[in-house]
C-alpha atoms as a PDB file:
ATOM      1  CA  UNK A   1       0.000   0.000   0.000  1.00  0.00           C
ATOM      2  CA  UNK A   2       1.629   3.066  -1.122  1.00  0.00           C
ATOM      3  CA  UNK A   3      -1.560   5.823  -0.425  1.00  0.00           C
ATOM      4  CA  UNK A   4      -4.176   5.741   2.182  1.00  0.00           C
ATOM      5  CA  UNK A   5      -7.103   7.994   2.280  1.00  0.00           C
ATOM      6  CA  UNK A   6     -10.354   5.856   2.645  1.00  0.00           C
ATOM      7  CA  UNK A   7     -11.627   2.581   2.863  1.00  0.00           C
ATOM      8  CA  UNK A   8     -10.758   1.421  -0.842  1.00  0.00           C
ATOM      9  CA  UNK A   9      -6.863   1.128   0.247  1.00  0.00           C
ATOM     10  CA  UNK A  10      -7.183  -1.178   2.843  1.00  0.00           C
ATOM     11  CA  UNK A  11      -8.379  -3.754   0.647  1.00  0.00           C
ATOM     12  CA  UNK A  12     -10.418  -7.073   2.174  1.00  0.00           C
ATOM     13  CA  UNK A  13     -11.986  -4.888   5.359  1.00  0.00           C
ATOM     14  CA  UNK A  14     -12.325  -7.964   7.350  1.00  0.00           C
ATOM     15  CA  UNK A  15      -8.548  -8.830   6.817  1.00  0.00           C
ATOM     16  CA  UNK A  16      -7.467  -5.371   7.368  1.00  0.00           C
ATOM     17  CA  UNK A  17      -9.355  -5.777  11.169  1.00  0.00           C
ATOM     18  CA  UNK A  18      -7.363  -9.179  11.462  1.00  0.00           C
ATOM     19  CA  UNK A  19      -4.451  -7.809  10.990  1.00  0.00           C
ATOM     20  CA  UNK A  20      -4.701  -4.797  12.897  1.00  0.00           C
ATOM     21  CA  UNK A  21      -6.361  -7.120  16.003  1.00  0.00           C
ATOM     22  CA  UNK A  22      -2.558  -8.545  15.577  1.00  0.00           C
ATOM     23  CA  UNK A  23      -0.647  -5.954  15.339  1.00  0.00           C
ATOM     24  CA  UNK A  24      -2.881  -4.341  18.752  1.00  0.00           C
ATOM     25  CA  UNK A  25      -1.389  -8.176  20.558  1.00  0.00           C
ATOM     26  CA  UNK A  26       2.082  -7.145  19.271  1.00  0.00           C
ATOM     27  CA  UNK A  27       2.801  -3.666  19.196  1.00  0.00           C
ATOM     28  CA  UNK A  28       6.464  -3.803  19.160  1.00  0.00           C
ATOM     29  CA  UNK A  29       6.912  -6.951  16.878  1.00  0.00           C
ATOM     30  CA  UNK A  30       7.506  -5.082  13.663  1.00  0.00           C
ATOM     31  CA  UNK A  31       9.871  -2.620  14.749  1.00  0.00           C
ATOM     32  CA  UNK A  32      12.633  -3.768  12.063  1.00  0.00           C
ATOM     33  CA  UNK A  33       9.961  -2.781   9.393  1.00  0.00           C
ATOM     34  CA  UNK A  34      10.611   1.027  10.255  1.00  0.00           C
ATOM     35  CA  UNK A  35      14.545   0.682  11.381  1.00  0.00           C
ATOM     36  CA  UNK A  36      15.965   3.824   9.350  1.00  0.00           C
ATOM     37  CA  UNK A  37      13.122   5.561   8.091  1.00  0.00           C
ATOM     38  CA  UNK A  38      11.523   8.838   8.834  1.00  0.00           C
ATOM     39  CA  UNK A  39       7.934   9.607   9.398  1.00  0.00           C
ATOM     40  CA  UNK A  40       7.163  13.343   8.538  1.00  0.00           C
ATOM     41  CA  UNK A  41       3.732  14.372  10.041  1.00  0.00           C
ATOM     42  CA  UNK A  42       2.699  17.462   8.566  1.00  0.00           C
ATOM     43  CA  UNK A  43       0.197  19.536  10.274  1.00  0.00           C
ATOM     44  CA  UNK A  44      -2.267  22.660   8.672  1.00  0.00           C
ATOM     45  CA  UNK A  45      -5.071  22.225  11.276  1.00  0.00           C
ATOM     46  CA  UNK A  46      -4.940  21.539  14.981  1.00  0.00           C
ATOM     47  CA  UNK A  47      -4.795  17.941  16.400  1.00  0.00           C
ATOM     48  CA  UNK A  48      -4.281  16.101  19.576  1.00  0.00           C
ATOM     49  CA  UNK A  49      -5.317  12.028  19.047  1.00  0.00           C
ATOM     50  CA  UNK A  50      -4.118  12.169  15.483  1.00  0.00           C
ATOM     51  CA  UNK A  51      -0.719  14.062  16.490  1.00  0.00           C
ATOM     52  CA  UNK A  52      -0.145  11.263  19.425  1.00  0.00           C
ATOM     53  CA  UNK A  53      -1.313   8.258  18.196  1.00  0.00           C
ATOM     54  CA  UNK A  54       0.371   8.612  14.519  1.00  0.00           C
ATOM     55  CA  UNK A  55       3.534   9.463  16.469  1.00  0.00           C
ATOM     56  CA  UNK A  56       3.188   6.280  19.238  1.00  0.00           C
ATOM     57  CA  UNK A  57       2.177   4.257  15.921  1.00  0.00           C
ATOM     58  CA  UNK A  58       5.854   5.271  14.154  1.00  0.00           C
ATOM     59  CA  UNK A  59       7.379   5.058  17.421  1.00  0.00           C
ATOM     60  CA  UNK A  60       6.051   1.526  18.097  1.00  0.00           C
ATOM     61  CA  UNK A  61       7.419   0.387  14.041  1.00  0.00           C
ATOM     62  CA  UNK A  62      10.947   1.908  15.284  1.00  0.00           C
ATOM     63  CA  UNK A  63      10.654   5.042  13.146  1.00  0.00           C
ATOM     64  CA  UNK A  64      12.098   8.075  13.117  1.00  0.00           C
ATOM     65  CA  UNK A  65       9.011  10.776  13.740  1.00  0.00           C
ATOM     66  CA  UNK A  66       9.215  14.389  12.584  1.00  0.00           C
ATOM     67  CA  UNK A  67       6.025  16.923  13.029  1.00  0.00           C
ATOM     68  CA  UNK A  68       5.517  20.224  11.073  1.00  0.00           C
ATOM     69  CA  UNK A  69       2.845  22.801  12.298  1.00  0.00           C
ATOM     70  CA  UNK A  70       2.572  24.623   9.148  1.00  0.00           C
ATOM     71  CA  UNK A  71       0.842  27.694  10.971  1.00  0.00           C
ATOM     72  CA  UNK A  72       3.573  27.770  13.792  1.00  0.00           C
ATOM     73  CA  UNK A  73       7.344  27.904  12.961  1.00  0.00           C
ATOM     74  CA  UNK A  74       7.046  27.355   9.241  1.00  0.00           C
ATOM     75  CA  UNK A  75       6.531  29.825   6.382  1.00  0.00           C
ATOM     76  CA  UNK A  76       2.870  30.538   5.279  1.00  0.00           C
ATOM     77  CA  UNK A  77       2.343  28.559   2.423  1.00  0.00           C
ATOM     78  CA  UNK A  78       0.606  29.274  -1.008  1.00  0.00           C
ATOM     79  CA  UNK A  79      -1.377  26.105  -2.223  1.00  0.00           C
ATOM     80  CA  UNK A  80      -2.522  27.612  -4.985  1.00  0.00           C
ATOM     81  CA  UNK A  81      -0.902  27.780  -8.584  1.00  0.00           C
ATOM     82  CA  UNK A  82      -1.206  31.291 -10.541  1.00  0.00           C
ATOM     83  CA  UNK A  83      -1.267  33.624  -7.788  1.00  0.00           C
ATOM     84  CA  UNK A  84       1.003  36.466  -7.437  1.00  0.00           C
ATOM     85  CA  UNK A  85       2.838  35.969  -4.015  1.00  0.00           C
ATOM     86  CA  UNK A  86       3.013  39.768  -3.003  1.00  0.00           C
ATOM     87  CA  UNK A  87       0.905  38.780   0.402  1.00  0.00           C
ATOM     88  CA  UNK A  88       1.711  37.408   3.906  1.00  0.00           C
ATOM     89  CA  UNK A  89       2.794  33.789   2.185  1.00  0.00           C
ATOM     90  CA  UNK A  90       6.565  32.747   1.753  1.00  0.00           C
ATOM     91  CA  UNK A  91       6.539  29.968   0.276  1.00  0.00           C
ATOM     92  CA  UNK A  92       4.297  28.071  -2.290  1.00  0.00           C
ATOM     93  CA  UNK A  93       3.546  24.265  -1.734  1.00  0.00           C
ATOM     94  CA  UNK A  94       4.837  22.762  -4.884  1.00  0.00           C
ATOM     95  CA  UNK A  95       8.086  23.917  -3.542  1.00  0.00           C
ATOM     96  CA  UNK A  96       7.727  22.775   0.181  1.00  0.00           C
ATOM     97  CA  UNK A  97       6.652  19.741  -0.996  1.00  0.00           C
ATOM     98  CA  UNK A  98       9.415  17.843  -2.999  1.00  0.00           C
ATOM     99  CA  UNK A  99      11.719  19.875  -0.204  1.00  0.00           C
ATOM    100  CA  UNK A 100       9.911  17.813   2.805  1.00  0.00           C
ATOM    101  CA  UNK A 101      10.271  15.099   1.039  1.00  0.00           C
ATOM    102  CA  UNK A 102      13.761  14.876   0.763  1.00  0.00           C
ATOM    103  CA  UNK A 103      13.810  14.864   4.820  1.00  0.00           C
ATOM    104  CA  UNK A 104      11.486  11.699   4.810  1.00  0.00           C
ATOM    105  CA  UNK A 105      10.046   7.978   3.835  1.00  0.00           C
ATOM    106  CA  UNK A 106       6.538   8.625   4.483  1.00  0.00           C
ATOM    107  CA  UNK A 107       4.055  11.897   4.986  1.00  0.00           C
ATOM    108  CA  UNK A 108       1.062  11.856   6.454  1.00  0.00           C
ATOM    109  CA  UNK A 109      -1.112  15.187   6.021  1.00  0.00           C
ATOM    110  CA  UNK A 110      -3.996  16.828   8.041  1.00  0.00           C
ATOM    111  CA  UNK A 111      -5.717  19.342   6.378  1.00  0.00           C
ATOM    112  CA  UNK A 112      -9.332  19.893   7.000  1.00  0.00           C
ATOM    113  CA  UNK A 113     -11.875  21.601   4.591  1.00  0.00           C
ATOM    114  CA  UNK A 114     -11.782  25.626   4.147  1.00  0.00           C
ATOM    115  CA  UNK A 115     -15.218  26.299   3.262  1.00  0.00           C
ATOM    116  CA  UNK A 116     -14.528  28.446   0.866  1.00  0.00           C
ATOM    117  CA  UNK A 117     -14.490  26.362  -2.338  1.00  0.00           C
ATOM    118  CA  UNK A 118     -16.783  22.967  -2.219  1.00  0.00           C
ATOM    119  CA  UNK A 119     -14.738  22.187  -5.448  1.00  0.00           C
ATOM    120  CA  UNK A 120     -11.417  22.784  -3.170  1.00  0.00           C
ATOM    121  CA  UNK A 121     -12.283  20.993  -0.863  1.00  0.00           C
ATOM    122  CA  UNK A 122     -13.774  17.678  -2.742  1.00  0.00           C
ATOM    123  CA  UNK A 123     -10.783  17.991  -5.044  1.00  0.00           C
ATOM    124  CA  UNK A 124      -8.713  17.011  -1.859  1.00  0.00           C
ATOM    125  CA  UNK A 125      -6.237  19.659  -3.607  1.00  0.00           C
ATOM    126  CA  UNK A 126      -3.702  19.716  -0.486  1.00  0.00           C
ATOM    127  CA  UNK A 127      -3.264  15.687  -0.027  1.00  0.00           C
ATOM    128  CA  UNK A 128      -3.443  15.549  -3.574  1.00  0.00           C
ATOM    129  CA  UNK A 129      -0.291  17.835  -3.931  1.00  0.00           C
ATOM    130  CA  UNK A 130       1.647  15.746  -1.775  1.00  0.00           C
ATOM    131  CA  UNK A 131       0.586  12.411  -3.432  1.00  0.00           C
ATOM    132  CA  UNK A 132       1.994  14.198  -6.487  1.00  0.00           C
ATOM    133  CA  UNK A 133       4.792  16.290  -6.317  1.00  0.00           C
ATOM    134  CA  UNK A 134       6.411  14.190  -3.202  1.00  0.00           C
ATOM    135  CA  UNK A 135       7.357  10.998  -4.537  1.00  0.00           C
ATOM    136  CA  UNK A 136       6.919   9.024  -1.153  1.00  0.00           C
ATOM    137  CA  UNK A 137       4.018   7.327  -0.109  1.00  0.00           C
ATOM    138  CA  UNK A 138       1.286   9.440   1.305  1.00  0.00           C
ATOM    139  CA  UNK A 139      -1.432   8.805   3.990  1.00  0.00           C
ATOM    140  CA  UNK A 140      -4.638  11.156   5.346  1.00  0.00           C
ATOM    141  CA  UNK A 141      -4.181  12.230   8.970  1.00  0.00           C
ATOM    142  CA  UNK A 142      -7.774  13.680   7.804  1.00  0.00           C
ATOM    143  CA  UNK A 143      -8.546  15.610   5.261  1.00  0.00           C
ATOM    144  CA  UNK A 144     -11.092  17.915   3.469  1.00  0.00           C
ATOM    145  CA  UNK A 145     -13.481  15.243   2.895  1.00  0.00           C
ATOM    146  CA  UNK A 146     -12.369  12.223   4.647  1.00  0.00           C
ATOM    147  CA  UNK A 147     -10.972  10.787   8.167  1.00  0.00           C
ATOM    148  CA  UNK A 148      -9.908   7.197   7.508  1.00  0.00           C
ATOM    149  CA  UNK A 149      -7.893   6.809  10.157  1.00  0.00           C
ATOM    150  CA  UNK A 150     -10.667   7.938  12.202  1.00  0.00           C
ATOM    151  CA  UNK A 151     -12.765   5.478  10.650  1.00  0.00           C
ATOM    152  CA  UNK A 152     -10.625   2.369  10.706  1.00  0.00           C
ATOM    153  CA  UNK A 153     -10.088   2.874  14.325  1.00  0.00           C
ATOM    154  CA  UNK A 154     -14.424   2.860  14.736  1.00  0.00           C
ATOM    155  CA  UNK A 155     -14.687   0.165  12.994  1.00  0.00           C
ATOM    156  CA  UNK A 156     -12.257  -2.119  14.861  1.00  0.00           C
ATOM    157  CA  UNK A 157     -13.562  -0.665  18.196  1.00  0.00           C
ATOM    158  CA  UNK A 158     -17.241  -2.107  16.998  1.00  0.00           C
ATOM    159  CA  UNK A 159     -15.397  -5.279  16.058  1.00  0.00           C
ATOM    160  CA  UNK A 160     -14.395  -5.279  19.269  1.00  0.00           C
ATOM    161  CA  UNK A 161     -17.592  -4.350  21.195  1.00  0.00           C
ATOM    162  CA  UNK A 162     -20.674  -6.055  19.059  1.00  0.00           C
ATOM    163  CA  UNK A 163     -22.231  -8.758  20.460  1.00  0.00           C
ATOM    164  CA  UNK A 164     -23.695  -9.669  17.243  1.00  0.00           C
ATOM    165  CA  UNK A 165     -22.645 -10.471  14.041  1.00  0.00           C
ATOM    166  CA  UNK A 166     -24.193  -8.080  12.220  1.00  0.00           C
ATOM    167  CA  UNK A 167     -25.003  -5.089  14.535  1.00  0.00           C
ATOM    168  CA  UNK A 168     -26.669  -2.305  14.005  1.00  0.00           C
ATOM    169  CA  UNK A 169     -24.991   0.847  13.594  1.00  0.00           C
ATOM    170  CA  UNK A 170     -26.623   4.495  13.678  1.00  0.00           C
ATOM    171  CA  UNK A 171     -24.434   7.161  12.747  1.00  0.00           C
ATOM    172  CA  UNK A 172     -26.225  10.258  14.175  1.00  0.00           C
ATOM    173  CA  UNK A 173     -26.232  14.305  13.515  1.00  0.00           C
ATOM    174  CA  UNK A 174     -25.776  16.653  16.058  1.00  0.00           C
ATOM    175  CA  UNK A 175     -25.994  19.959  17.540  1.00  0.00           C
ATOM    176  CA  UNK A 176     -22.992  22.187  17.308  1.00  0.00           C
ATOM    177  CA  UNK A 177     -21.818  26.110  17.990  1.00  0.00           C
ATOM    178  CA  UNK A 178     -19.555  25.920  15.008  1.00  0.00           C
ATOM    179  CA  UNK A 179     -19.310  24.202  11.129  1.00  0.00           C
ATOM    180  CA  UNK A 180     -17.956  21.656  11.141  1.00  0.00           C
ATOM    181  CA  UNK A 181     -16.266  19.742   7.897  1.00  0.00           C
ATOM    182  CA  UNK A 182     -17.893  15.916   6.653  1.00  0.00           C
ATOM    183  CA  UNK A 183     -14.786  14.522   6.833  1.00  0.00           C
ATOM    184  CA  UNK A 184     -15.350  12.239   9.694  1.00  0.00           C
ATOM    185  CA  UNK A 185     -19.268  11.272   9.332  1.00  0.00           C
ATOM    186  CA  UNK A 186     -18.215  10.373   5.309  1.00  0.00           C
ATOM    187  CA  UNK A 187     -15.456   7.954   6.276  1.00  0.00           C
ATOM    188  CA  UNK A 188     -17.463   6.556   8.628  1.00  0.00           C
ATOM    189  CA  UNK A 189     -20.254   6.152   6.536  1.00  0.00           C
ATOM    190  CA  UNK A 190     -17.895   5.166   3.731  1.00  0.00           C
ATOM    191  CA  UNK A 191     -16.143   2.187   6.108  1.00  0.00           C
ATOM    192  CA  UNK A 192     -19.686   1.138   7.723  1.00  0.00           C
ATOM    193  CA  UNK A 193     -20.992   0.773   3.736  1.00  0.00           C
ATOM    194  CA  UNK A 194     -18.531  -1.648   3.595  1.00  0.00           C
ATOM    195  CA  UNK A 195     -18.218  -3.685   6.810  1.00  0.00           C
ATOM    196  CA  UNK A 196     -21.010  -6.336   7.687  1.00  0.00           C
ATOM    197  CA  UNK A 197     -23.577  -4.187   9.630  1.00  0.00           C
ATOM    198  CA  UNK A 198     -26.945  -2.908   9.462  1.00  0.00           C
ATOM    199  CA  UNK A 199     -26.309   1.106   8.795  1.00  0.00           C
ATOM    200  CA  UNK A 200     -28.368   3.814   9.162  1.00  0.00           C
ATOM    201  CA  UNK A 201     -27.884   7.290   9.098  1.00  0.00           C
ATOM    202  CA  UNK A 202     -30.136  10.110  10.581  1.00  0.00           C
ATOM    203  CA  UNK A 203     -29.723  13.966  10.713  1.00  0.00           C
ATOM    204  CA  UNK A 204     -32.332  17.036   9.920  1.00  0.00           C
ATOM    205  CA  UNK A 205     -33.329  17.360   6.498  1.00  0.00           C
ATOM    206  CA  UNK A 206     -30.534  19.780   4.517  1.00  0.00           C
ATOM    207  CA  UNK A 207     -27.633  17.630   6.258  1.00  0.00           C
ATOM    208  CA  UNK A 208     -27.495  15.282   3.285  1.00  0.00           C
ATOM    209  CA  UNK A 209     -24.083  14.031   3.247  1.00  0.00           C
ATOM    210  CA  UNK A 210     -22.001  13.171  -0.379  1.00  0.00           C
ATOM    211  CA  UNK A 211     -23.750  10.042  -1.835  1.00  0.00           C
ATOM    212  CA  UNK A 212     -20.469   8.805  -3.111  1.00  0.00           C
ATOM    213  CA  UNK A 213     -20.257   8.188   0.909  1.00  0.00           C
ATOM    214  CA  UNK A 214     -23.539   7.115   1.868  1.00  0.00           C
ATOM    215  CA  UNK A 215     -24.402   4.940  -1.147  1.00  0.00           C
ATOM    216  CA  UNK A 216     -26.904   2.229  -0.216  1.00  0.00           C
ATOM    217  CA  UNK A 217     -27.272   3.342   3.770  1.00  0.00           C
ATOM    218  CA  UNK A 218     -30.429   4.233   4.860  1.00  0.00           C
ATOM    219  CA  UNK A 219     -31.392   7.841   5.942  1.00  0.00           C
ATOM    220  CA  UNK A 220     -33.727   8.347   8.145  1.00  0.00           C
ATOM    221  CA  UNK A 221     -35.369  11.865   9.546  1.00  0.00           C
ATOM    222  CA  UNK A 222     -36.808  10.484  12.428  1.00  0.00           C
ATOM    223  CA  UNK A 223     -33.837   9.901  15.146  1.00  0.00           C
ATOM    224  CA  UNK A 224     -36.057   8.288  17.399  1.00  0.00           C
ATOM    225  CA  UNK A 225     -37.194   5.917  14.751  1.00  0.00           C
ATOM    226  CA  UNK A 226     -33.326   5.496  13.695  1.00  0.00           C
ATOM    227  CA  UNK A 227     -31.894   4.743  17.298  1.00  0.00           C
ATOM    228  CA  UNK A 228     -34.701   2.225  17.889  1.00  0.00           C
ATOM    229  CA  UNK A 229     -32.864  -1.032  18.821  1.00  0.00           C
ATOM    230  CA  UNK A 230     -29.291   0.157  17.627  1.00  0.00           C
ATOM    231  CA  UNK A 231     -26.160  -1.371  19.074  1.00  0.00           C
ATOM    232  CA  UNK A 232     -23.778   0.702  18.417  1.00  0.00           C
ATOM    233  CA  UNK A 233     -24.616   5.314  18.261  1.00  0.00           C
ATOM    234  CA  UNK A 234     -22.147   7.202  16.864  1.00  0.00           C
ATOM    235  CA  UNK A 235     -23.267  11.212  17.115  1.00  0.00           C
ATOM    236  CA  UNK A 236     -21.144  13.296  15.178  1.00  0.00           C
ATOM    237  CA  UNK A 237     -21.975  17.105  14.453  1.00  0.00           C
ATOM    238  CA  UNK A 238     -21.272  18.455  10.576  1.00  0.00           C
ATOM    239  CA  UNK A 239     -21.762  21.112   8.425  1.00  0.00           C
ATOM    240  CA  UNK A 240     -24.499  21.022   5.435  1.00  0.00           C
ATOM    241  CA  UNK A 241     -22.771  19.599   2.296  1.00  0.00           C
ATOM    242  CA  UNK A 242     -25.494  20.494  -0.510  1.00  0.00           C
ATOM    243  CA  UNK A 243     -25.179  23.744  -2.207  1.00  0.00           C
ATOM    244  CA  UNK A 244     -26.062  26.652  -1.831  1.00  0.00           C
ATOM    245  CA  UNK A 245     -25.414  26.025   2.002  1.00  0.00           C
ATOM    246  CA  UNK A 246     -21.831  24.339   1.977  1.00  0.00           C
ATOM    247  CA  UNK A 247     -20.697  24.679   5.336  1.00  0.00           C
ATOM    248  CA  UNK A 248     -23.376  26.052   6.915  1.00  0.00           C
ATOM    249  CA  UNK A 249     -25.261  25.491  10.117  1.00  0.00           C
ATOM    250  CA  UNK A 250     -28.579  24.921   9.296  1.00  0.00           C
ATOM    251  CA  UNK A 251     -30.195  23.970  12.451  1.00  0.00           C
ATOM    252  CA  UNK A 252     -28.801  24.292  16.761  1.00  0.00           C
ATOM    253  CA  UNK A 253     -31.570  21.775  17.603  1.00  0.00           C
ATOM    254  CA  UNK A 254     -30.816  20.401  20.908  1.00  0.00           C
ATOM    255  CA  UNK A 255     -33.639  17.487  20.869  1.00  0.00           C
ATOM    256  CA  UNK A 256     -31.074  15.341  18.288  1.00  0.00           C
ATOM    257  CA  UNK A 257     -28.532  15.780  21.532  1.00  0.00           C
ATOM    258  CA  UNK A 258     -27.409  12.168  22.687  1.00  0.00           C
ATOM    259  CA  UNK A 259     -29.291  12.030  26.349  1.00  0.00           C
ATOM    260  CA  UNK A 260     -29.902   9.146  28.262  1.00  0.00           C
ATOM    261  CA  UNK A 261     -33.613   9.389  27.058  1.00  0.00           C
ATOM    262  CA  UNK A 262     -32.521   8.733  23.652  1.00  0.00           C
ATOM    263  CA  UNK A 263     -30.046   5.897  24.255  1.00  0.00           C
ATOM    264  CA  UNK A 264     -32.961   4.251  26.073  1.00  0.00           C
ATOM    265  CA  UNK A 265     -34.574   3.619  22.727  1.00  0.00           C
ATOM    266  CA  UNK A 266     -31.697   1.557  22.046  1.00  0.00           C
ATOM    267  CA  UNK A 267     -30.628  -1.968  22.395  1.00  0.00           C
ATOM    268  CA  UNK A 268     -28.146  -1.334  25.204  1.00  0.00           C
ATOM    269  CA  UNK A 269     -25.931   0.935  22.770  1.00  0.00           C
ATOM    270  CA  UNK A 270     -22.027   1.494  22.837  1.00  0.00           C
ATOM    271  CA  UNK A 271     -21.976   5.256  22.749  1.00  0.00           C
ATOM    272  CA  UNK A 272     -19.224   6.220  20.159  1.00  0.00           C
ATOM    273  CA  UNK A 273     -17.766   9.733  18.829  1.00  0.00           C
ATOM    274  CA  UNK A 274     -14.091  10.896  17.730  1.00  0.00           C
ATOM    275  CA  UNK A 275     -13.449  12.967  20.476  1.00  0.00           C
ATOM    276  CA  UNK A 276     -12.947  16.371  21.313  1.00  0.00           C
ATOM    277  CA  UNK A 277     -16.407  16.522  22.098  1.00  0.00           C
ATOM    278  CA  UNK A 278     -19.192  19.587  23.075  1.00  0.00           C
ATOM    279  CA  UNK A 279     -20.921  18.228  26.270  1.00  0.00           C
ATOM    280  CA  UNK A 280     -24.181  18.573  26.046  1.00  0.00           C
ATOM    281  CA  UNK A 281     -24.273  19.223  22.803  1.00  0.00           C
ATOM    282  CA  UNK A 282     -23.588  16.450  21.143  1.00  0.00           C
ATOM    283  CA  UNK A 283     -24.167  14.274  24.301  1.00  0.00           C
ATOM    284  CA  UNK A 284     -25.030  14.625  27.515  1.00  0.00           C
ATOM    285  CA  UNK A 285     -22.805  13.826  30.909  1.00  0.00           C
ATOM    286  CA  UNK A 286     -24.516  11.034  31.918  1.00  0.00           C
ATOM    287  CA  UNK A 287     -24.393   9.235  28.385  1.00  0.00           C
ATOM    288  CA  UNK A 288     -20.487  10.072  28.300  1.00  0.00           C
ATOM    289  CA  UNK A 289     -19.653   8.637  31.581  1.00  0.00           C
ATOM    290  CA  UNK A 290     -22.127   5.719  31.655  1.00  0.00           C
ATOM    291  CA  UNK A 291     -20.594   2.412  31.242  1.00  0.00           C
ATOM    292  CA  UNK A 292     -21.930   2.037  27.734  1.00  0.00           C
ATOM    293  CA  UNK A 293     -19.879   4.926  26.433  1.00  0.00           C
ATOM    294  CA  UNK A 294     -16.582   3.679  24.594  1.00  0.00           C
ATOM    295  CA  UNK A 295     -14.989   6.856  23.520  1.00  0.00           C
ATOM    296  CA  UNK A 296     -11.933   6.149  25.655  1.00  0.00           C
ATOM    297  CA  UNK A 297     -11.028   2.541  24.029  1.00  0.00           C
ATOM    298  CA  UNK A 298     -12.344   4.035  20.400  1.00  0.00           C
ATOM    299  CA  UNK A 299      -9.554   7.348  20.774  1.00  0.00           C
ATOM    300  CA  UNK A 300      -7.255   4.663  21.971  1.00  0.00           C
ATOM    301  CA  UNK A 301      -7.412   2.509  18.575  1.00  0.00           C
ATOM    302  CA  UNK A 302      -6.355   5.340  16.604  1.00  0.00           C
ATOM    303  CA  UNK A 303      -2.940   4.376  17.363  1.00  0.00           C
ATOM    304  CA  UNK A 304      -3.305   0.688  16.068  1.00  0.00           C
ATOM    305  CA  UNK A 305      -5.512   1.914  13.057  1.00  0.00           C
ATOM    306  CA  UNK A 306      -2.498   4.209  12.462  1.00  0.00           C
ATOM    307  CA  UNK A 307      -0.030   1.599  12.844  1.00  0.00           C
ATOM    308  CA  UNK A 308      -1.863  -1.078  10.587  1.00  0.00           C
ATOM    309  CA  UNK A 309      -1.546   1.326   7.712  1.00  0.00           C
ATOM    310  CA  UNK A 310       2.236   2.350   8.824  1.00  0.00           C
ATOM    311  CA  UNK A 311       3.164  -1.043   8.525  1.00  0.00           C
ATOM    312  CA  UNK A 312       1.369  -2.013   5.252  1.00  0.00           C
ATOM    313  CA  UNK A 313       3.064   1.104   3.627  1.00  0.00           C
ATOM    314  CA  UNK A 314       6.649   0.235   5.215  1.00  0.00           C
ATOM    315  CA  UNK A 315       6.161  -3.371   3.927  1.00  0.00           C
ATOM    316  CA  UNK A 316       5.717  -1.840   0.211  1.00  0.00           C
ATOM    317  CA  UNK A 317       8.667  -0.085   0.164  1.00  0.00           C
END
């Protein structure tokens, strides 16, 4: 595997888990796959799990681990070509690129959506530079549109967790102060379209995500009706996605806020989310801290989701 940015790269989903169930019972057993090589982490937008857990994962595959803020102790960068540099940006990115790479084996890039150009941001222009003009192998640390690292981590914590073998799986707007990108709701409906549960998606009407992401899922209005016997609720807060309101808030309606009411309608749910999270907001205290929450052991797995697709990229090189 040379790229990573969704589901596609991983292959056979259900030997992708396998392997990264493994590599989670042997953290430390493929450190000579890394011996020598340099992970660059390149940062535009603010992280914590992503920044540790990518690190921990190159750590734990004996890498070398470099991370670049771009907005703090690096020139401002240009991303776009044809524009006359006579602002507050040094440097343009087709230069920065091929000169980062020289430093490195692998770069992994976080850059979330702007907001200012839906065709900018669905492009994936940024991660898309790199993949081109680097010459290394390239993986998402999120990125306008997607958070598979994000997602591969959910889906191994429900492989973990379900008590079935085909659970059901609600992925659920929402309320939020500010936009938020689709990045992580579309990779996790993108993995979730793929793995073997019953998925269902539900959100106010106008927060119809990209249906190269939701495909066959069902959407449903009605959260109550949605969360009705679910297994697993993942609440996640975004941004609409259908013109003319790209990245807009559309609704603040705290009745789709994750209370204990609401998880009563369930099956017993595993209360999921990617973390940081508005308290309630998008949940309330008591849901958060009740046994049934697994946001802890979820946040955790980003560092063996991260690893898995370290490793498969060092073993292609």
């Amino acid at each position: 595997m040379r790229y990573y940015t969704g589901v596609k790269d991983l292959g056979n989903l259900d030997e992708a888990v396998k392997e990264a169930l493994e590599v989670k019972k042997n953290r430390f057993g493929y450190k000579h796959l890394g011996e020598n090589k340099t992970l660059l982490m390149v940062f535009f937008n603010s992280s914590l799990r992503t920044r540790l857990s990518t690190q921990k994962a190159g750590m734990n595959l004996g890498m070398n681990t470099m991370v670049l803020d771009v907005n703090q102790g690096a020139w401002k960068l240009e991303t776009e070509r044809g524009v006359v540099m006579d602002g507050d940006k040094s440097e343009h990115l087709l230069e920065a690129i091929p000169v980062m790479a020289s430093y490195c084996d692998v770069i992994g890039v976080r850059s979330f959506a702007r907001f200012e150009s839906k065709e900018f941001d669905y492009q994936e222009t940024i991660i898309n530079q790199f993949i081109k003009y680097s010459g290394k192998p390239v993986f998402s640390m999120e990125s306008a549109t997607c958070h598979p690292l994000q997602a591969f981590a959910d889906l191994i914590t429900i492989e973990e967790y379900k008590k079935t073998d085909r659970p059901k799986v609600v992925l659920t707007w929402a309320p939020h102060p500010k936009a938020l990108p689709q990045a992580v709701p579309n990779s996790f409906a993108d993995f979730m379209n793929e793995a073997n549960v019953d998925f269902v998606i539900t959100h106010p009407k106008g927060y119809e995500l990209d249906e190269q992401f939701v495909r066959g899922a069902k959407v449903e209005y009605d959260q109550d009706k949605a969360l009705a016997g679910a297994d697993f609720v993942y609440a996640k807060n975004w941004s609409a996605f259908q013109d003319p309101n790209y990245g807009k808030i559309l609704s603040t309606d705290m009745s789709w806020t994750i209370t204990t009411e609401k998880m009563a309608l369930t099956n017993n749910a595993f209360f999921m989310h990617c973390l940081p999270v508005r308290r309630n907001m998008i949940v309330s205290d008591d849901v958060i801290e009740s046994p049934q929450s697994i946001v802890i052991p979820e946040a955790a797995n980003r560092e063996i989701s991260a690893q898995t697709v370290l490793k498969r990229i060092l073993e292609s090189l």
